[in-house]
Protein backbone atom coordinates (compact mmCIF):
# COMPACT_ATOMS: atom_id res chain seq x y z
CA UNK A 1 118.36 78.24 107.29
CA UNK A 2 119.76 79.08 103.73
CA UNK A 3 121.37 82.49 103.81
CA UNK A 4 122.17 84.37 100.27
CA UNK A 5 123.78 87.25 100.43
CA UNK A 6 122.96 89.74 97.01
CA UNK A 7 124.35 93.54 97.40
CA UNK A 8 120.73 95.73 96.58
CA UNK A 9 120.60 97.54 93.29
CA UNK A 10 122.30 101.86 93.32
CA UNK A 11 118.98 102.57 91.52
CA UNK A 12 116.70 101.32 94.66
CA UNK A 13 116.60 104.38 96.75
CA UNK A 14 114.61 107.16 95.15
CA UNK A 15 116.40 110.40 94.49
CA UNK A 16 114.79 113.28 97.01
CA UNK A 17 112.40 115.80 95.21
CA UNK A 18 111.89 118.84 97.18
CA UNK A 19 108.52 119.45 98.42
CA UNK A 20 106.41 122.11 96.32
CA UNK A 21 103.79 123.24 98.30
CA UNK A 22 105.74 124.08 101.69
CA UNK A 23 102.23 124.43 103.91
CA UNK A 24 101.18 120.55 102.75
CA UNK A 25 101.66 118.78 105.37
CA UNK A 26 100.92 115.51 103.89
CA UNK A 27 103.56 115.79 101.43
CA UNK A 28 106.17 115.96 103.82
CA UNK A 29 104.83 113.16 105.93
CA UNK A 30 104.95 111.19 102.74
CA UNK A 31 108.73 112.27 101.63
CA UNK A 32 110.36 111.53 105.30
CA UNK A 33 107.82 108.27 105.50
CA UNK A 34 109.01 107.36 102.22
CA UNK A 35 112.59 107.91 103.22
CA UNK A 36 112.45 105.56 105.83
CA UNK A 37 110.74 102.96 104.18
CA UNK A 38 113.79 103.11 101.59
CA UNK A 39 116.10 102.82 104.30
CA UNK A 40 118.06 106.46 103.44
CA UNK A 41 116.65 107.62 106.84
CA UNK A 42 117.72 104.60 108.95
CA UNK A 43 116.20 102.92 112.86
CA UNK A 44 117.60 105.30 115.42
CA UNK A 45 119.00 108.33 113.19
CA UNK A 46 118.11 111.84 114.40
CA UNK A 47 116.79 114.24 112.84
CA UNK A 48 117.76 117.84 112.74
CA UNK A 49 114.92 120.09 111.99
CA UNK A 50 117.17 123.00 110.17
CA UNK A 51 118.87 120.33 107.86
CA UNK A 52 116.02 118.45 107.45
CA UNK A 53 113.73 121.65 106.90
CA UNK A 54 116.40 122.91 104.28
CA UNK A 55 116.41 119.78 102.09
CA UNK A 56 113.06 119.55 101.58
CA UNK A 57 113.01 123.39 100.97
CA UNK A 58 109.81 123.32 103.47
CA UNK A 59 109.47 126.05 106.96
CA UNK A 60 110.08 124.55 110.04
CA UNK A 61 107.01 124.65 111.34
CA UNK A 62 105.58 122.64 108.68
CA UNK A 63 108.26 120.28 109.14
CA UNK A 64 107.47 120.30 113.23
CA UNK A 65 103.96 119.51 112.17
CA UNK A 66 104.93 116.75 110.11
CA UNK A 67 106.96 115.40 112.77
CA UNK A 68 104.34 115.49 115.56
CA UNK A 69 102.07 113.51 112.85
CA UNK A 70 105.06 110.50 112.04
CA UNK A 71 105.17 110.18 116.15
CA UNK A 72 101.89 109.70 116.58
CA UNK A 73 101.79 107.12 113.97
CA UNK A 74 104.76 105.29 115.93
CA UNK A 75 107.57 105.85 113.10
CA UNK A 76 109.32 108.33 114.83
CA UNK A 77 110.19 109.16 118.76
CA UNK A 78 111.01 112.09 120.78
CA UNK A 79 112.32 112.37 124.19
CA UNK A 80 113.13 115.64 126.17
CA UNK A 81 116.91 116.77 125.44
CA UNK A 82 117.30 114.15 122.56
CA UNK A 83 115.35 115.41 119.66
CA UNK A 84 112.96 113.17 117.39
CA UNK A 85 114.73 110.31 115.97
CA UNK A 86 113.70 107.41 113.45
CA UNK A 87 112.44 104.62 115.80
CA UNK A 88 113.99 101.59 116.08
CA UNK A 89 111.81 98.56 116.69
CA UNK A 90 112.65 95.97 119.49
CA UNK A 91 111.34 92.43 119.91
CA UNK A 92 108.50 93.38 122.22
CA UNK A 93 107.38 95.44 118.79
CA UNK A 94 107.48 91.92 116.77
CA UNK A 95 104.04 90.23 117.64
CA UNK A 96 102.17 93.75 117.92
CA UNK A 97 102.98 94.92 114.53
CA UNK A 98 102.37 92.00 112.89
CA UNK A 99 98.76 90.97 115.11
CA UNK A 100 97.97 94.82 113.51
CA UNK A 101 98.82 93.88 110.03
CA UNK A 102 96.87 90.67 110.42
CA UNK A 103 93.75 92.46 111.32
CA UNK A 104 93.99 94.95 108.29
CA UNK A 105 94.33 92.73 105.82
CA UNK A 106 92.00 90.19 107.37
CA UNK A 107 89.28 92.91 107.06
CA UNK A 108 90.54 93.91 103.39
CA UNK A 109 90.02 89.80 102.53
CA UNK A 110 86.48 89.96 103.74
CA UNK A 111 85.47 93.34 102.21
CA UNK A 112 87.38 91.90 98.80
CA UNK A 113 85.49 88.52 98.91
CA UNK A 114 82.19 89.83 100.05
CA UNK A 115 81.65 92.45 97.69
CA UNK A 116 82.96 90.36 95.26
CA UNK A 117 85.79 93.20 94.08
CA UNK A 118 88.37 92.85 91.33
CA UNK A 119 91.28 90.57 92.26
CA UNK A 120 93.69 91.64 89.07
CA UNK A 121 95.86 94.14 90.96
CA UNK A 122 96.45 90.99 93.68
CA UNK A 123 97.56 88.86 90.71
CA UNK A 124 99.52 92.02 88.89
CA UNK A 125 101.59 91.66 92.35
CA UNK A 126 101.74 88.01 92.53
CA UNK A 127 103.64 88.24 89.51
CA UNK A 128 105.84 91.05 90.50
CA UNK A 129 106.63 89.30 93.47
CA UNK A 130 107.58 86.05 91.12
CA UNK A 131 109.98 88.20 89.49
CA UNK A 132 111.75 89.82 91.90
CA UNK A 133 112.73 86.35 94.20
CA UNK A 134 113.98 85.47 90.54
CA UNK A 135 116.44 88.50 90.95
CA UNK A 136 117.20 87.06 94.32
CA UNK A 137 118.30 90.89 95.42
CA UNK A 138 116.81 91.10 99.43
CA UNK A 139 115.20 95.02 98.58
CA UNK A 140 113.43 93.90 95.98
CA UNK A 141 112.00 90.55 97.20
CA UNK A 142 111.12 92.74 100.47
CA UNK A 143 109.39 95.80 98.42
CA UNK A 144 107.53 93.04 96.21
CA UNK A 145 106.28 91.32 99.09
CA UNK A 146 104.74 94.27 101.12
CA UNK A 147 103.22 95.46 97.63
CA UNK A 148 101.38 92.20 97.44
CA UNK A 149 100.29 92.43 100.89
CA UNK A 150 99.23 96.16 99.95
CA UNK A 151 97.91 94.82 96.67
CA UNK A 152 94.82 93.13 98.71
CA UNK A 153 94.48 96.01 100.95
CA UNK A 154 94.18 98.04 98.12
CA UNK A 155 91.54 95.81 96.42
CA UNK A 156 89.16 96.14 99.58
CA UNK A 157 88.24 99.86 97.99
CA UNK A 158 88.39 100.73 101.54
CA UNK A 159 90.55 104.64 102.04
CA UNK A 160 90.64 104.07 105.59
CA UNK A 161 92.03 100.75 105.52
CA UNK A 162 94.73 101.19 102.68
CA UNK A 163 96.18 104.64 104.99
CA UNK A 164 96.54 102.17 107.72
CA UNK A 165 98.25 99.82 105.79
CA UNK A 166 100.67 102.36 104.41
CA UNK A 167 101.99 102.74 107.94
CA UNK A 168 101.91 99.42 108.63
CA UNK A 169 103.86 98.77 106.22
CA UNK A 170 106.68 101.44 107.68
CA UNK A 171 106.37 99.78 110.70
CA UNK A 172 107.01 96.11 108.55
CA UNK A 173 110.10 97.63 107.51
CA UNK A 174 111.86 99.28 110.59
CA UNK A 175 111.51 95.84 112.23
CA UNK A 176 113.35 94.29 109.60
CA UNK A 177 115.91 97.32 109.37
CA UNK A 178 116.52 97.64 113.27
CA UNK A 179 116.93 93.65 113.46
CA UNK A 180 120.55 92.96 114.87
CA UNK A 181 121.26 90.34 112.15
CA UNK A 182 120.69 92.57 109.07
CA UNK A 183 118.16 93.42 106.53
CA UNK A 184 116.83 90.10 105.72
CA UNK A 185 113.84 88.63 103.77
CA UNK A 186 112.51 84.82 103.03
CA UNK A 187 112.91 84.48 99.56
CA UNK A 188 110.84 80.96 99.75
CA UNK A 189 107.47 82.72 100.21
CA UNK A 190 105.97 82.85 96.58
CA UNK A 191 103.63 79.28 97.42
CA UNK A 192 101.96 80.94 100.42
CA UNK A 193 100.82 84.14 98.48
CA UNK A 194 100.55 82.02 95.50
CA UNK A 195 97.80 80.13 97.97
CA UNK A 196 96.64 83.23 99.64
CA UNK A 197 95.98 85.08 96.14
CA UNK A 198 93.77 82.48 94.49
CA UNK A 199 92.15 81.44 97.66
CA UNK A 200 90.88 85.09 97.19
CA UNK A 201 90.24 84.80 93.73
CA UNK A 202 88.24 82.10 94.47
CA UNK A 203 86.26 83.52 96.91
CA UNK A 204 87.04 81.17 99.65
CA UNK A 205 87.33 83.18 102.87
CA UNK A 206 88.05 81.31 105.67
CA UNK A 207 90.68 79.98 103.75
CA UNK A 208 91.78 83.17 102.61
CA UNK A 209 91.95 84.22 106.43
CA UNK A 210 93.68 81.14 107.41
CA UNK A 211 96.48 81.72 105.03
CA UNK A 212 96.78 85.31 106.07
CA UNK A 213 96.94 83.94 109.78
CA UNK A 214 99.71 81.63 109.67
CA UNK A 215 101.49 84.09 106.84
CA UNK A 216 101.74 86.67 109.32
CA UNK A 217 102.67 84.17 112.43
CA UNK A 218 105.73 82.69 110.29
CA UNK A 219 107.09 86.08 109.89
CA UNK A 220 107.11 87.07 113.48
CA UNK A 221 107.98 83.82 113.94
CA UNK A 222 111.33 84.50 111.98
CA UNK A 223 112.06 87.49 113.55
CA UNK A 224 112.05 86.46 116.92
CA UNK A 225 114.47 83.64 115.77
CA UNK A 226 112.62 81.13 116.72
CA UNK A 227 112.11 77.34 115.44
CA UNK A 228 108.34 76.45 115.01
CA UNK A 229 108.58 73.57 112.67
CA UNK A 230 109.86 75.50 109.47
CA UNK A 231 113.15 75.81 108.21
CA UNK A 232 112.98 79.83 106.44
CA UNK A 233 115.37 80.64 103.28
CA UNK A 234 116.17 84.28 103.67
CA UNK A 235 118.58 86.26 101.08
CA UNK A 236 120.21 88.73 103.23
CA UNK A 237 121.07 92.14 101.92
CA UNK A 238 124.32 94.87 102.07
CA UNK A 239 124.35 98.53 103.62
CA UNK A 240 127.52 99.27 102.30
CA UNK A 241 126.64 100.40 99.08
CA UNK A 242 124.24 103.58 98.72
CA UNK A 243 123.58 105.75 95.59
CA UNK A 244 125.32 109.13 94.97
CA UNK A 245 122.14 110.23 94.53
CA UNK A 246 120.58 109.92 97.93
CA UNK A 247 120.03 113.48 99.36
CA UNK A 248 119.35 111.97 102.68
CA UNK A 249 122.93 111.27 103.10
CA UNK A 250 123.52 114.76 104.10
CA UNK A 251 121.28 113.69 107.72
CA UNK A 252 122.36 110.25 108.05
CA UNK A 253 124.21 109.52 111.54
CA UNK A 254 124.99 105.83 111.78
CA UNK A 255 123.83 104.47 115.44
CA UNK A 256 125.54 102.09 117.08
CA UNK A 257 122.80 100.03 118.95
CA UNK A 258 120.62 97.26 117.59
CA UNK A 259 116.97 95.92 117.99
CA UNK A 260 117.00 94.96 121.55
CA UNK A 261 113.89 93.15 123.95
């Protein structure tokens, strides 16, 4: 394993915008979900409903709403006497998150190839995705992969499918945030989705779902540490450095435990 380690740019985590319409729910599912996905609200961090309620200038029952929706979609967790807290993914979460992701954008591959859909926004991200493992900078190579992932999803023209994908995605992330060895990402992935975009260009789909299959098993693969026959390059990224401008700051509580089976 080749191991590059890039500090992530101060302008990668989004500067918080208050909520404007306090009784939209949605909204503030999407600002805390979005949070998370960043990494300002980090795996195991609790949140306090008056300080979170007060930065996104929302009431707290809206934000208790919101809440109850982000734990049933498996970002957050609450237990009696504890509070609600950003989950933190263990290795029994690996293989279940990413058999989930597999199925969604299996279906989104069929739907895309059947219906014979537009494939530019898949190549759009290819290219994105080229860039950014140029930069070599761990964020970006992570948020450019899961866009190309979301890319196909999105392509499907199925609603249903792409809202499932957008917590999937979440879910993607917190594994790779609560893993013990750091926020890591393969930076020698761009022939696979290379392969697995013009496969669906092409209209091929068992290909197509064969490339998805073993795209999918490699990553779990890698996050369980284990050695199936490939040798991963990863670029591994820093914590140390956040921007000035992240509001969350004011909630974050550092936890001490890591990703554990």
């Amino acid at each position: 394993m080749i191991v590059t380690v890039t500090n992530p740019p101060t302008s990668e985590l989004p500067v918080l915008r208050k909520v404007v319409r306090a009784s939209t729910i949605d909204l503030i599912v999407d600002q805390i979900r979005n949070a998370i996905y960043s990494g300002s609200l980090e795996p195991g961090q609790s949140i306090s409903e008056v300080r979170t309620a007060e930065l996104l200038g929302v009431s707290r029952p809206s934000l208790r709403e919101a809440l109850q929706r982000l734990i049933s979609e498996g970002v957050m967790t609450h237990a009696p006497g504890r509070g609600v807290h950003v989950r933190r993914m263990r290795t029994a979460d690996i293989d279940d998150i990413y058999a989930v992701r597999e199925a969604i954008e299996s279906q989104a591959v069929k739907l895309v190839v059947r219906q014979g859909r537009s494939t530019s926004r898949i190549g759009t991200a290819l290219r994105e995705l080229e860039h950014a493992i140029e930069d070599n900078v761990a964020r970006t190579i992570g948020d450019a992969d899961l866009n190309f992932h979301h890319s196909i999803v999105a392509s499907s023209g199925s609603a249903r499918l792409t809202d499932l994908m957008k917590v999937s995605m979440v879910h993607t992330r917190l594994l790779s945030l609560s893993d013990k060895r750091g926020y890591e990402v393969r930076c020698d992935l761009i022939d696979s989705h290379r392969e697995l975009a013009e496969a669906v260009a092409a209209g091929d789909e068992p290909r197509s779902l064969a490339i998805v299959a073993r795209i999918m098993a490699e990553a779990a693969s890698r996050l369980h540490g284990s050695d199936d026959g490939f040798d991963a390059q990863v670029v591994r990224g820093h914590d140390d450095e956040t921007p000035a401008g992240d509001q969350w700051l004011q909630l974050r509580e550092r936890p001490n435990d890591t990703m554990r089976a």
